[in-house]
PDB file of N, CA and C in Angstrom:
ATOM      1  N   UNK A   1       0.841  -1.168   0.000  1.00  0.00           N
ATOM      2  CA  UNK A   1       0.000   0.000   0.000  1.00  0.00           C
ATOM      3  C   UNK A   1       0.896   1.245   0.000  1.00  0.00           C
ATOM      4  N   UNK A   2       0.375   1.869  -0.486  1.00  0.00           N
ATOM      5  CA  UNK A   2       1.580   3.373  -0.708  1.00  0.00           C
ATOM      6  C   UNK A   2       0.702   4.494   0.372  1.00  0.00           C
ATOM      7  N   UNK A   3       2.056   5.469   0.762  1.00  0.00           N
ATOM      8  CA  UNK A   3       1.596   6.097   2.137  1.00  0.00           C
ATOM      9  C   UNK A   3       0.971   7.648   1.464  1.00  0.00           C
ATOM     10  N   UNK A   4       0.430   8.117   2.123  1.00  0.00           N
ATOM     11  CA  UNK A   4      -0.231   9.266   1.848  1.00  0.00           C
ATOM     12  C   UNK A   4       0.490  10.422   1.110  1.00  0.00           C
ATOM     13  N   UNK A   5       2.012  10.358   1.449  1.00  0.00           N
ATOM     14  CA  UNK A   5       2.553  11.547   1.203  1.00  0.00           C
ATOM     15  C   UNK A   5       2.965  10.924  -0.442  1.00  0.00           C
ATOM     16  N   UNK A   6       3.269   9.865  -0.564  1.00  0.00           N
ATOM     17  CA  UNK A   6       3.123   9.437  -1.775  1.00  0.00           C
ATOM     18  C   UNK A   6       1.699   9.170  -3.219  1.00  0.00           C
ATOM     19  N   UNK A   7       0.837   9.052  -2.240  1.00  0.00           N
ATOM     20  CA  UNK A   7      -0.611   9.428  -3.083  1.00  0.00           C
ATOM     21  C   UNK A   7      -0.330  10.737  -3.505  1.00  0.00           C
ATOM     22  N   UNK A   8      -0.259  11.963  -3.051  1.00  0.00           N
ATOM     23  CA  UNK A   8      -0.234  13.440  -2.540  1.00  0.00           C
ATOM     24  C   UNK A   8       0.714  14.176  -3.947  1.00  0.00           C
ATOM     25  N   UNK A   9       1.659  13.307  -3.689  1.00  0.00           N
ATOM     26  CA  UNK A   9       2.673  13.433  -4.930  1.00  0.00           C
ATOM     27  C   UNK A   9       2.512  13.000  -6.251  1.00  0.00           C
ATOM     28  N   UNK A  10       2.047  12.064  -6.309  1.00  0.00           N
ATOM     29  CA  UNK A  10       1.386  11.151  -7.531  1.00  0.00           C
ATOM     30  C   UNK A  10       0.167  12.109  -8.174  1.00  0.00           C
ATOM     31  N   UNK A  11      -0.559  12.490  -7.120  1.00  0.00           N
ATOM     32  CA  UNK A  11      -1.748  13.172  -7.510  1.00  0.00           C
ATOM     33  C   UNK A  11      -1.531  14.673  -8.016  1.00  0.00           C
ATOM     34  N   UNK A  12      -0.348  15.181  -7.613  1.00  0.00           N
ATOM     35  CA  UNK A  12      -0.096  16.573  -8.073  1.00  0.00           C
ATOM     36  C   UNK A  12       0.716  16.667  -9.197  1.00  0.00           C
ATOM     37  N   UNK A  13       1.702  14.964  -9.130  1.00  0.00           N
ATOM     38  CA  UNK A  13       2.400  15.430 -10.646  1.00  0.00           C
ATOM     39  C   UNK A  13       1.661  15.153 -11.799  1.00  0.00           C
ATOM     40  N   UNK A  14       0.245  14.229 -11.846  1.00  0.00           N
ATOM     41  CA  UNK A  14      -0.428  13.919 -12.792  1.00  0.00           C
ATOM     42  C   UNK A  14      -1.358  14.778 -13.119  1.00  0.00           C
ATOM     43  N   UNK A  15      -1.700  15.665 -12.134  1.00  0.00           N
ATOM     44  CA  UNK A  15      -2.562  17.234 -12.182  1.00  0.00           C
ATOM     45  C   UNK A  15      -1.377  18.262 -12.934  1.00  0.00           C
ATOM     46  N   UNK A  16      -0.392  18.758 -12.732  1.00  0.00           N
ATOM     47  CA  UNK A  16       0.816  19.384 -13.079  1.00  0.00           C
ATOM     48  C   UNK A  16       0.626  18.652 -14.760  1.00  0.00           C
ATOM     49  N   UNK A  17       0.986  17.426 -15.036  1.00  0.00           N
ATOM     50  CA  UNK A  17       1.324  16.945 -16.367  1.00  0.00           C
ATOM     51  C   UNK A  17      -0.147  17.714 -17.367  1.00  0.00           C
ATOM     52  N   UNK A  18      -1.553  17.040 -16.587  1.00  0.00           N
ATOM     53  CA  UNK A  18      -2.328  17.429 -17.548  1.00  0.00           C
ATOM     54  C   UNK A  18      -2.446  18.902 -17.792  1.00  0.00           C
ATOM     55  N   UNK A  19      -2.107  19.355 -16.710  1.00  0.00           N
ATOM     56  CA  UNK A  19      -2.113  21.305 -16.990  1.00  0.00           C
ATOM     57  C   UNK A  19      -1.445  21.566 -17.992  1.00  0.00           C
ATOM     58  N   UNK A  20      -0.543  21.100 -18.309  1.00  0.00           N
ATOM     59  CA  UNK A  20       0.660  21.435 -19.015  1.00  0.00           C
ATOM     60  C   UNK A  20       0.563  20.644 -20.544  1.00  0.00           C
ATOM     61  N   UNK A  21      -0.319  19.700 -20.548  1.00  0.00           N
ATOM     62  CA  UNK A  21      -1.350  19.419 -21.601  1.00  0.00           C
ATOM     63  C   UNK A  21      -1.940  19.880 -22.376  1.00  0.00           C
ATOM     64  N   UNK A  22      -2.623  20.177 -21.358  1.00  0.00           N
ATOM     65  CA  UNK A  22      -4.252  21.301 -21.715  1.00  0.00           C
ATOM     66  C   UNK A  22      -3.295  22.596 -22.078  1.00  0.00           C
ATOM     67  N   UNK A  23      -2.485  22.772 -21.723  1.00  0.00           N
ATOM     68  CA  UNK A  23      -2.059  24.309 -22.398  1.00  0.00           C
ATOM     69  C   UNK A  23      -0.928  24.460 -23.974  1.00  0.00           C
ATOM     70  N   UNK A  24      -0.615  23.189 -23.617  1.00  0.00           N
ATOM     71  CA  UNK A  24       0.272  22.861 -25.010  1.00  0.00           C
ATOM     72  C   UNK A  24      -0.785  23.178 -25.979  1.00  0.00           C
ATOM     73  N   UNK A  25      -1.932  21.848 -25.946  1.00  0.00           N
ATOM     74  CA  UNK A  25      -3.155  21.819 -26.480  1.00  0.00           C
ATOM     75  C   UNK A  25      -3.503  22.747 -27.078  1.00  0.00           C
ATOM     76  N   UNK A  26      -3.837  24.060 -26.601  1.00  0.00           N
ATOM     77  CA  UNK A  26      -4.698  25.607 -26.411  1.00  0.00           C
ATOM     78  C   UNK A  26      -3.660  26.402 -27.490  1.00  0.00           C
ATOM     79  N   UNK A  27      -2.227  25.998 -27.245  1.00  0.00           N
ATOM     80  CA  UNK A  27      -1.361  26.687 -27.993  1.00  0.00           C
ATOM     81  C   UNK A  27      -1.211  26.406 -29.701  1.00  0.00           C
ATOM     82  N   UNK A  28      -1.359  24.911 -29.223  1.00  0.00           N
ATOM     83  CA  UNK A  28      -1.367  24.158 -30.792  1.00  0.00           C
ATOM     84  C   UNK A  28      -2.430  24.684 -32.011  1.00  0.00           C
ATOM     85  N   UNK A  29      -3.907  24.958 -30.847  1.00  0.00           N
ATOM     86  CA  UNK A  29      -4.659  25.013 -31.909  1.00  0.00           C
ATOM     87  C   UNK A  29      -5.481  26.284 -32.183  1.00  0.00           C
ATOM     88  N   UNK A  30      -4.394  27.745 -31.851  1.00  0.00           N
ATOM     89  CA  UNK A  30      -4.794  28.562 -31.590  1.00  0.00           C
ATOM     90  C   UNK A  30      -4.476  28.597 -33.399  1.00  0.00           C
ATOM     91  N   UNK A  31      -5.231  29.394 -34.145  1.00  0.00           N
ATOM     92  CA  UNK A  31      -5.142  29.901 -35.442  1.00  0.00           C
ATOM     93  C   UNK A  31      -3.971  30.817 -35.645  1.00  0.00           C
ATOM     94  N   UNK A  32      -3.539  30.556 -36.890  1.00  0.00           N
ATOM     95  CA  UNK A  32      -1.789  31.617 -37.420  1.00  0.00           C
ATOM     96  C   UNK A  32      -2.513  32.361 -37.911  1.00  0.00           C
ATOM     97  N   UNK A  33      -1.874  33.863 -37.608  1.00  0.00           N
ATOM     98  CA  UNK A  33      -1.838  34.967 -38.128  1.00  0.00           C
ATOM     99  C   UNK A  33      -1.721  34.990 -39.813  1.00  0.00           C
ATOM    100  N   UNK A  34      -3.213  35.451 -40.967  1.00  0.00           N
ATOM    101  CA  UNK A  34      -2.854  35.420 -41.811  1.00  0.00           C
ATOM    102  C   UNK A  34      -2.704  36.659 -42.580  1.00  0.00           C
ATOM    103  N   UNK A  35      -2.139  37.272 -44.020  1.00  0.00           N
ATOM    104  CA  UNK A  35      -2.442  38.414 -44.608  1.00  0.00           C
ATOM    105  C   UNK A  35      -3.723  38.239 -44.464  1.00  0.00           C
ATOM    106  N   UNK A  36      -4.478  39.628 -44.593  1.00  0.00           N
ATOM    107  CA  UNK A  36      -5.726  40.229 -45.069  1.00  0.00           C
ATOM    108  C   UNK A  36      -5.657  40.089 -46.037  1.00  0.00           C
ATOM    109  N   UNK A  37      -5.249  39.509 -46.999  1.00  0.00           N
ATOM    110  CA  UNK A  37      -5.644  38.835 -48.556  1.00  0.00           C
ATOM    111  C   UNK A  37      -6.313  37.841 -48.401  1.00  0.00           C
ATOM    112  N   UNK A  38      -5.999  36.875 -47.520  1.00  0.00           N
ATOM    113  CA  UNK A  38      -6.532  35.517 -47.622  1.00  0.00           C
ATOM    114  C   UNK A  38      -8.296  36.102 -47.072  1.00  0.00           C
ATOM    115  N   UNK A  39      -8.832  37.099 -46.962  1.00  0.00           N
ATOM    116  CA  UNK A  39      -9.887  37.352 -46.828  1.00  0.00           C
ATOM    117  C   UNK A  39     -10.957  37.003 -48.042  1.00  0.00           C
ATOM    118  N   UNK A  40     -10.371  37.277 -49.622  1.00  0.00           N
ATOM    119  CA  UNK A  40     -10.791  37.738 -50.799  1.00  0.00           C
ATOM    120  C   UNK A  40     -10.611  35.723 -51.423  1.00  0.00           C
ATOM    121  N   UNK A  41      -9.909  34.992 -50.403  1.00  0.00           N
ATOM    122  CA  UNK A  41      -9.673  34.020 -51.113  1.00  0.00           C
ATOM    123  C   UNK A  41     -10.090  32.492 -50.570  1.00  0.00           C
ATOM    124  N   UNK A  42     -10.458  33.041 -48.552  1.00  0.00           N
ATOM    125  CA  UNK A  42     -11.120  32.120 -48.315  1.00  0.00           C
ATOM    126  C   UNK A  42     -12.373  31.459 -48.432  1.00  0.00           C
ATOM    127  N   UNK A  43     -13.210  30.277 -48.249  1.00  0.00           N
ATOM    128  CA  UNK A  43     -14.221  30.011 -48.810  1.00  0.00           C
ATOM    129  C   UNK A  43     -15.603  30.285 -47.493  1.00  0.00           C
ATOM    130  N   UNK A  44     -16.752  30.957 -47.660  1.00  0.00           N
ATOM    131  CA  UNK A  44     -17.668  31.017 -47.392  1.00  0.00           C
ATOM    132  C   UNK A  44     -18.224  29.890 -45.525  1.00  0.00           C
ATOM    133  N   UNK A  45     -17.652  30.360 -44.830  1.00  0.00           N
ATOM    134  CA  UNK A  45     -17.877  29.845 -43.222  1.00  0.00           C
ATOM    135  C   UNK A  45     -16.413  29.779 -42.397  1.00  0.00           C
ATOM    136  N   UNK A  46     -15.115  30.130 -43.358  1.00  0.00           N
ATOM    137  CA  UNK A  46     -13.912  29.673 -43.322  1.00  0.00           C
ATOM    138  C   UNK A  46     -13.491  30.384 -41.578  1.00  0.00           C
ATOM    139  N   UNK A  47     -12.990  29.854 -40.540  1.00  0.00           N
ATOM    140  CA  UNK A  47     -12.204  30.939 -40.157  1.00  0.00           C
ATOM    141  C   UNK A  47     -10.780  31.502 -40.242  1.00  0.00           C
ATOM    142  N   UNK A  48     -10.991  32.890 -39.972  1.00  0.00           N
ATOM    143  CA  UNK A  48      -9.518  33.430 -40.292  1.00  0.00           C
ATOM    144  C   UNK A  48      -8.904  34.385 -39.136  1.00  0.00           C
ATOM    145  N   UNK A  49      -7.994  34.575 -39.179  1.00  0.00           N
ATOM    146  CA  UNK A  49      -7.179  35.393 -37.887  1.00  0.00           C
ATOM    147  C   UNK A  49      -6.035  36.428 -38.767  1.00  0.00           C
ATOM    148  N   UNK A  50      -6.423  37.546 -38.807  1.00  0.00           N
ATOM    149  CA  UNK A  50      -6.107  38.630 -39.479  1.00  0.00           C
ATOM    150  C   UNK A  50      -5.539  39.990 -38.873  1.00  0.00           C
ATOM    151  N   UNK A  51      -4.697  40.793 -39.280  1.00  0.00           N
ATOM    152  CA  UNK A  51      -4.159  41.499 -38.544  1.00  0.00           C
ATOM    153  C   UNK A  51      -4.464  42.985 -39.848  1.00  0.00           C
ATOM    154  N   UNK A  52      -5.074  44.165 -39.227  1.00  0.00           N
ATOM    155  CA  UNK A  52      -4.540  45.204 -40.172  1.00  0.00           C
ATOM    156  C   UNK A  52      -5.388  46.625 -39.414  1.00  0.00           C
ATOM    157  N   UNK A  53      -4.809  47.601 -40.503  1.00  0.00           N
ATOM    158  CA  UNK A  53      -5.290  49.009 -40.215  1.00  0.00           C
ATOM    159  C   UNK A  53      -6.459  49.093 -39.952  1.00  0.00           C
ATOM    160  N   UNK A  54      -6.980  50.315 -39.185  1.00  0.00           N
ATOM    161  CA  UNK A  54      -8.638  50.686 -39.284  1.00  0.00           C
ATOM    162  C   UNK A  54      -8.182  51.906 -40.286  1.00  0.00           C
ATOM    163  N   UNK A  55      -9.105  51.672 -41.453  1.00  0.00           N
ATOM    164  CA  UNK A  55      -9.416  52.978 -42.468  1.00  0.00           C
ATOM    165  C   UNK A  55     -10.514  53.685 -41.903  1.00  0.00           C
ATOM    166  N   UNK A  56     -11.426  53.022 -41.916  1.00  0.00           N
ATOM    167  CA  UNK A  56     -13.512  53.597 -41.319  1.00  0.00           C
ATOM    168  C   UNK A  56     -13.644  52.599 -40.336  1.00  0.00           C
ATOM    169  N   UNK A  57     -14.741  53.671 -39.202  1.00  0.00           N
ATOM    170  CA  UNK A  57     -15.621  52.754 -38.568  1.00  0.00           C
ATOM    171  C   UNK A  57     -16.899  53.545 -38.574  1.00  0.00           C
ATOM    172  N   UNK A  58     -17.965  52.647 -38.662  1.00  0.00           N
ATOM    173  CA  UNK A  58     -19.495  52.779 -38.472  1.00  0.00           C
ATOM    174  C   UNK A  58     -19.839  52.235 -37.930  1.00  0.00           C
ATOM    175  N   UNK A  59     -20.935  52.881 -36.899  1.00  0.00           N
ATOM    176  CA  UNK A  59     -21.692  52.227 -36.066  1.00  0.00           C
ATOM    177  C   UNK A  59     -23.367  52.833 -36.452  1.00  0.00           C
ATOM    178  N   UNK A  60     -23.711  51.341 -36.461  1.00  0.00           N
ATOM    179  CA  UNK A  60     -24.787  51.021 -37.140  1.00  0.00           C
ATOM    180  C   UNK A  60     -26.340  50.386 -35.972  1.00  0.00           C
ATOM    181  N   UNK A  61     -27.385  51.169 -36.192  1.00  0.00           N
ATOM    182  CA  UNK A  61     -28.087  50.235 -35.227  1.00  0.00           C
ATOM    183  C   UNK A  61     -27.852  50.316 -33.229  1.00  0.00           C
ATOM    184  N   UNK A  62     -28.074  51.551 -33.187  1.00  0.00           N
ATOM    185  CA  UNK A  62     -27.902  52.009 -31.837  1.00  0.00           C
ATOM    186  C   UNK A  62     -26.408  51.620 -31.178  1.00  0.00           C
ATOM    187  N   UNK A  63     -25.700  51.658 -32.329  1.00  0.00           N
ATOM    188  CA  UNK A  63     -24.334  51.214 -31.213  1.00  0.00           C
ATOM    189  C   UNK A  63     -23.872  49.638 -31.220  1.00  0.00           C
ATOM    190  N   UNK A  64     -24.786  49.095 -31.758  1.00  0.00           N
ATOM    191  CA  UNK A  64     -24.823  47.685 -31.438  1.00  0.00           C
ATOM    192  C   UNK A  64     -24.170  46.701 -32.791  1.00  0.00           C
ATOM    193  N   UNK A  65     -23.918  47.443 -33.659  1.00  0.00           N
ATOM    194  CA  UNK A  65     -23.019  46.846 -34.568  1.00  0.00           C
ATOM    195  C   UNK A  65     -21.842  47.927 -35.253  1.00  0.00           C
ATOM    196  N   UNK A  66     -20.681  47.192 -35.473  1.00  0.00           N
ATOM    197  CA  UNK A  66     -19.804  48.038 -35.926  1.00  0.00           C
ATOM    198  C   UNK A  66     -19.208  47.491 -37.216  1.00  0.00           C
ATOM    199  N   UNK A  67     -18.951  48.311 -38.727  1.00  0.00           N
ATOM    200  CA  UNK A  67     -18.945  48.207 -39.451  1.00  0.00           C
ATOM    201  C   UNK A  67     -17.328  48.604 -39.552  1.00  0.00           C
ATOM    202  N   UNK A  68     -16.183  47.950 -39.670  1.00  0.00           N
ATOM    203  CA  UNK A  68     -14.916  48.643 -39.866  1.00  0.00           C
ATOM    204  C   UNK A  68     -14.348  48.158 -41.594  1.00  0.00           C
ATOM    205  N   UNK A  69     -13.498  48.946 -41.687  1.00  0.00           N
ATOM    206  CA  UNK A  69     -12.962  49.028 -43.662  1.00  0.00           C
ATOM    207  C   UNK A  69     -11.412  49.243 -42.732  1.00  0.00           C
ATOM    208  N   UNK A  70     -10.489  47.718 -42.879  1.00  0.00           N
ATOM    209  CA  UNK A  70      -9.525  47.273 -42.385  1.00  0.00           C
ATOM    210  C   UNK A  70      -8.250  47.017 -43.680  1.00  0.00           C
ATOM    211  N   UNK A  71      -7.235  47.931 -43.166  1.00  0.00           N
ATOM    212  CA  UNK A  71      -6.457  47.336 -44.359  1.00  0.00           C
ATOM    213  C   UNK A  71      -4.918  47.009 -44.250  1.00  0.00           C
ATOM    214  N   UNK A  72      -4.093  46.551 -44.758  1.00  0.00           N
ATOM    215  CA  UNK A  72      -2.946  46.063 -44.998  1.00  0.00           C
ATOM    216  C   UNK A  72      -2.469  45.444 -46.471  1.00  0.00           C
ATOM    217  N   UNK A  73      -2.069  46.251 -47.017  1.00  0.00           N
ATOM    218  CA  UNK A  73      -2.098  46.536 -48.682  1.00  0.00           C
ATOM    219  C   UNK A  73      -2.898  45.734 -49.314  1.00  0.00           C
ATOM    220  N   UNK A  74      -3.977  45.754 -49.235  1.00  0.00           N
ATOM    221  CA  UNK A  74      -5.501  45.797 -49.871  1.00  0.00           C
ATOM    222  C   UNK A  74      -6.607  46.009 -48.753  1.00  0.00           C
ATOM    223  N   UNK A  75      -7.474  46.301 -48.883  1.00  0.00           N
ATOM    224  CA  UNK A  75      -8.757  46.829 -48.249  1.00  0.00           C
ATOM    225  C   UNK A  75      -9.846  45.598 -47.797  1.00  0.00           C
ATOM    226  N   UNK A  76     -10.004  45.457 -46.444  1.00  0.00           N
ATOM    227  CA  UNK A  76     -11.244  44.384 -46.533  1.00  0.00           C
ATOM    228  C   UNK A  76     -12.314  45.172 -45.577  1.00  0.00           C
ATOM    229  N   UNK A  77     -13.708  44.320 -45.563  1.00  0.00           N
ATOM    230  CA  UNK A  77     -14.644  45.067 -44.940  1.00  0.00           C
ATOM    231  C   UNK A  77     -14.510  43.712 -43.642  1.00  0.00           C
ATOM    232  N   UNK A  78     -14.970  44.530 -42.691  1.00  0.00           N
ATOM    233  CA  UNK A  78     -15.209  43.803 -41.249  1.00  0.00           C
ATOM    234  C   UNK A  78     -16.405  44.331 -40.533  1.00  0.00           C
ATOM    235  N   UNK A  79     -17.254  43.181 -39.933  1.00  0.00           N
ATOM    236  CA  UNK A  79     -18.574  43.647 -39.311  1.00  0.00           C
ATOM    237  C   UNK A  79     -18.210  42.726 -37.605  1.00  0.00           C
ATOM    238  N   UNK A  80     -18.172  43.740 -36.506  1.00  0.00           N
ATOM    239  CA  UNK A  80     -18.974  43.316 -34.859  1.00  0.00           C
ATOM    240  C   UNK A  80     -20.027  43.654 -35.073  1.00  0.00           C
ATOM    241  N   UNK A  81     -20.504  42.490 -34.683  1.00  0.00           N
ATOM    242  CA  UNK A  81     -21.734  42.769 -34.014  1.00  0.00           C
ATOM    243  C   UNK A  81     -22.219  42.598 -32.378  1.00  0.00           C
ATOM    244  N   UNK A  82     -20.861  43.992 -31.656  1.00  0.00           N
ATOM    245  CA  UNK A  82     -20.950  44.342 -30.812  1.00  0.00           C
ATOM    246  C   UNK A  82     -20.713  46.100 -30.948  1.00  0.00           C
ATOM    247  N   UNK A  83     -20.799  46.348 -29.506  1.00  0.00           N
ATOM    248  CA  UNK A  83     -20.565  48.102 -29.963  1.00  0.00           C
ATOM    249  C   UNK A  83     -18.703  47.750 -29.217  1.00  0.00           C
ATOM    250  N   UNK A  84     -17.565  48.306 -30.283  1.00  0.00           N
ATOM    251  CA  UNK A  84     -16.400  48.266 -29.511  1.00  0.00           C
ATOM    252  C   UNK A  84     -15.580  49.743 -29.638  1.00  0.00           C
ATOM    253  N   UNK A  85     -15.008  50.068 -28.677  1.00  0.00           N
ATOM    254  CA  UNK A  85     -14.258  51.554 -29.011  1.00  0.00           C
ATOM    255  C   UNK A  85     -12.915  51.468 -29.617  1.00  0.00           C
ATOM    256  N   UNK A  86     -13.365  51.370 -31.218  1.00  0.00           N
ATOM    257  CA  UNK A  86     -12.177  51.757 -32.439  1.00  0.00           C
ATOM    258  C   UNK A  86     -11.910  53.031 -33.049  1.00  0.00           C
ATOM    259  N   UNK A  87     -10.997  52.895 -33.356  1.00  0.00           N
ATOM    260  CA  UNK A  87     -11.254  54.242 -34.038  1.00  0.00           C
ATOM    261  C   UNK A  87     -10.179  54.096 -34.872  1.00  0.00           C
ATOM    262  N   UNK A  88     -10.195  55.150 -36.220  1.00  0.00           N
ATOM    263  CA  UNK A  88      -9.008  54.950 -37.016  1.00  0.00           C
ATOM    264  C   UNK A  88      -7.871  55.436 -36.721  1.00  0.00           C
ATOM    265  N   UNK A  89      -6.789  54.452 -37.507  1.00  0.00           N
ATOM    266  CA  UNK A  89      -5.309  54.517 -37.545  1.00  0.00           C
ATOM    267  C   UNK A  89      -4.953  53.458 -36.406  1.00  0.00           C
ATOM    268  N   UNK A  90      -5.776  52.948 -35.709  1.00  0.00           N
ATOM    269  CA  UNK A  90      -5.485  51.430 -34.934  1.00  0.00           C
ATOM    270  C   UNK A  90      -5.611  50.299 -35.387  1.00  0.00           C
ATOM    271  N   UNK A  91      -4.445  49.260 -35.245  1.00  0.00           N
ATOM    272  CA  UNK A  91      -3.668  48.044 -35.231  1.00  0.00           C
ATOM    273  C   UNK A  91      -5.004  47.194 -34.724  1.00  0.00           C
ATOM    274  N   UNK A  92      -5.535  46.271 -35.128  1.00  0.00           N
ATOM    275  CA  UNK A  92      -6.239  45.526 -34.834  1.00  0.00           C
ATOM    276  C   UNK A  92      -5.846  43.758 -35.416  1.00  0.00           C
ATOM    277  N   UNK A  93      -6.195  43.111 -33.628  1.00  0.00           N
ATOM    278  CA  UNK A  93      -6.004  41.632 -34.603  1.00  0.00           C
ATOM    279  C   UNK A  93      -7.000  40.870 -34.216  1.00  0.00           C
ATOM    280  N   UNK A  94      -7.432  40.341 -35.373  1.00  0.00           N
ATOM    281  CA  UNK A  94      -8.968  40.357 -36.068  1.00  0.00           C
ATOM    282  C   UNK A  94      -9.153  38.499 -35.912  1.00  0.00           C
ATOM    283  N   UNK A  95     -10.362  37.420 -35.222  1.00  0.00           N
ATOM    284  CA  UNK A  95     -10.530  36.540 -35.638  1.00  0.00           C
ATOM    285  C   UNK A  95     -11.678  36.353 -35.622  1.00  0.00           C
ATOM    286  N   UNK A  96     -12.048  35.804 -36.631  1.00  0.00           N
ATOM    287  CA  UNK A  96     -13.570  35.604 -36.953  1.00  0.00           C
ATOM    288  C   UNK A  96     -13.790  34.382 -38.430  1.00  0.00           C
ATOM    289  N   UNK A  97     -14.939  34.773 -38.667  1.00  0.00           N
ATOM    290  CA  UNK A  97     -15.411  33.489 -39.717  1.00  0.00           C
ATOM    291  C   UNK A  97     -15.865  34.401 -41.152  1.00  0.00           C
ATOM    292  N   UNK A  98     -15.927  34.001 -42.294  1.00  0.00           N
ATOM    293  CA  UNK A  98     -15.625  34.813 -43.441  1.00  0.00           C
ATOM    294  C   UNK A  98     -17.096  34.344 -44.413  1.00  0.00           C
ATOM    295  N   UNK A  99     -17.408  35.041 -44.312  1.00  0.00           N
ATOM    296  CA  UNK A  99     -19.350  35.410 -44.968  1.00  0.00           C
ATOM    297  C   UNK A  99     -19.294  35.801 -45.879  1.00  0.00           C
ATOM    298  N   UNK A 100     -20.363  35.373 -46.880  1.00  0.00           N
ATOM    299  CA  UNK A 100     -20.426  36.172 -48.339  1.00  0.00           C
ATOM    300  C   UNK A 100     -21.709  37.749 -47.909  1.00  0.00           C
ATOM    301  N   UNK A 101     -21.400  38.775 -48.590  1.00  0.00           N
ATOM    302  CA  UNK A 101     -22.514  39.329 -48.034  1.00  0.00           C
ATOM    303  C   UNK A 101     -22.687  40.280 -49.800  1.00  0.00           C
ATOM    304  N   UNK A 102     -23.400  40.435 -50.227  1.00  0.00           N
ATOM    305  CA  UNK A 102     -23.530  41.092 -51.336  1.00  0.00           C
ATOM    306  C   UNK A 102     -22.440  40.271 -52.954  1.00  0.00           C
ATOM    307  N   UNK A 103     -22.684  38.583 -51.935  1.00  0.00           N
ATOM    308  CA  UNK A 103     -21.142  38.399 -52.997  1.00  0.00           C
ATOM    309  C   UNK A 103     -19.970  38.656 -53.062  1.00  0.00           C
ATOM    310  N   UNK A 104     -19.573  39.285 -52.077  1.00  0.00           N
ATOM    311  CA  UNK A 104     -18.186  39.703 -51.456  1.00  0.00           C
ATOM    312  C   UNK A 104     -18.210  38.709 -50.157  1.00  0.00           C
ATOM    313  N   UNK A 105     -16.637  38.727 -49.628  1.00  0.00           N
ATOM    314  CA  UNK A 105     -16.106  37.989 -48.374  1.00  0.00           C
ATOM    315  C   UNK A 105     -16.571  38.964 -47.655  1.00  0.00           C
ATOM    316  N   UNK A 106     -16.913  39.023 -46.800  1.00  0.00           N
ATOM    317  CA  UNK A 106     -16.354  40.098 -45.494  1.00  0.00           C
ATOM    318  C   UNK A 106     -15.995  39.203 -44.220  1.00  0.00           C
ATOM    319  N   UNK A 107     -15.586  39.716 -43.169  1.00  0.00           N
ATOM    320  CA  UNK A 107     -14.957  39.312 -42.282  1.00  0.00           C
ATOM    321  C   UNK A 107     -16.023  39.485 -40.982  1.00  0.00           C
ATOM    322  N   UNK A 108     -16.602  38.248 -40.131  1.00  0.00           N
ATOM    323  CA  UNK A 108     -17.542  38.481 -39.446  1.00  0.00           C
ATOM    324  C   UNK A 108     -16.790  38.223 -37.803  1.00  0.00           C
ATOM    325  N   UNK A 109     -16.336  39.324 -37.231  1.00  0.00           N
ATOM    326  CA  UNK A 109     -15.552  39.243 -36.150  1.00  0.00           C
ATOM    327  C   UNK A 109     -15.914  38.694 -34.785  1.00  0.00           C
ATOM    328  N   UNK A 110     -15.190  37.957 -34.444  1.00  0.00           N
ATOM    329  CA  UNK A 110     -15.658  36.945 -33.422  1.00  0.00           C
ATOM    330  C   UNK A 110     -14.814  37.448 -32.212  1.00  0.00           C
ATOM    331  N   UNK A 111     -13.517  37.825 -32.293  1.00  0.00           N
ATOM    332  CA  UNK A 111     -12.596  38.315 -31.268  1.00  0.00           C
ATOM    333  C   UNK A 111     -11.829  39.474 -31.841  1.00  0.00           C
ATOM    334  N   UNK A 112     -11.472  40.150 -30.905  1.00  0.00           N
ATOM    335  CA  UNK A 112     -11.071  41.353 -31.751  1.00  0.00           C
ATOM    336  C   UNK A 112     -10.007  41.883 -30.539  1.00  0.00           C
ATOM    337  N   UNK A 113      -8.848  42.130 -30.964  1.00  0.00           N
ATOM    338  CA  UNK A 113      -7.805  42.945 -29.929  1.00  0.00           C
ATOM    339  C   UNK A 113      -7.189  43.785 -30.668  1.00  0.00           C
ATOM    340  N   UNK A 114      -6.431  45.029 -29.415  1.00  0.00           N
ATOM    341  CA  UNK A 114      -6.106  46.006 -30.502  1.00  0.00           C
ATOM    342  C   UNK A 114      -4.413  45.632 -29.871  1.00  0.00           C
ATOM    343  N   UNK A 115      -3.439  46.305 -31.288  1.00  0.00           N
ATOM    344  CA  UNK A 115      -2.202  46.452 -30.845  1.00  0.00           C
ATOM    345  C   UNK A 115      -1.492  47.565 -30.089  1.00  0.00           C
TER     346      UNK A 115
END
């Protein structure tokens, strides 16, 4: 039978291992940073993780959606549909899922941080 202080140990390095698992994990399958081109080229539900300028923002609908025109040598459109405080000439890195809307991609933002 094994003594307590040895359960104790057993039990914290196999808690310790899976932490360290679970975070490898989280790291592995976090999405790569792509150009804002691959906006114009991914397919219709795709997600993407994008980095670029604010040109415009609109807010649309009491505040509650925001319309941004994001660029890094070409121009894409991006829609929250939250109210967030952007404004132009800020670094934004952009992940979300990629919608046809008028027949165009746009970029439907799911997480959004600024640089």
């Amino acid at each position: 039978m094994l003594s307590e202080r040895v359960l104790i140990a057993l039990g914290l390095s196999v808690s310790l291992v899976g932490i360290l698992a679970l975070c490898l994990i989280l790291w592995l399958s976090e999405l790569p940073v792509a150009q804002l081109t691959v906006v114009a080229a991914a397919k219709d539900g795709e997600m993407v993780r994008v980095t670029g300028l604010v040109e415009r923002v609109r807010h649309i609908k009491n505040d509650s959606i925001t319309l941004l025109t994001v660029s890094e040598k070409v121009t894409r459109n991006a829609i929250v549909f939250d109210a967030v405080n952007v404004s132009e000439g800020m670094t934004l890195d952009m992940e979300g899922e990629i919608q046809l809307y008028d027949g165009e991609p746009e970029l439907v933002v799911r997480r959004l941080e600024t640089r």
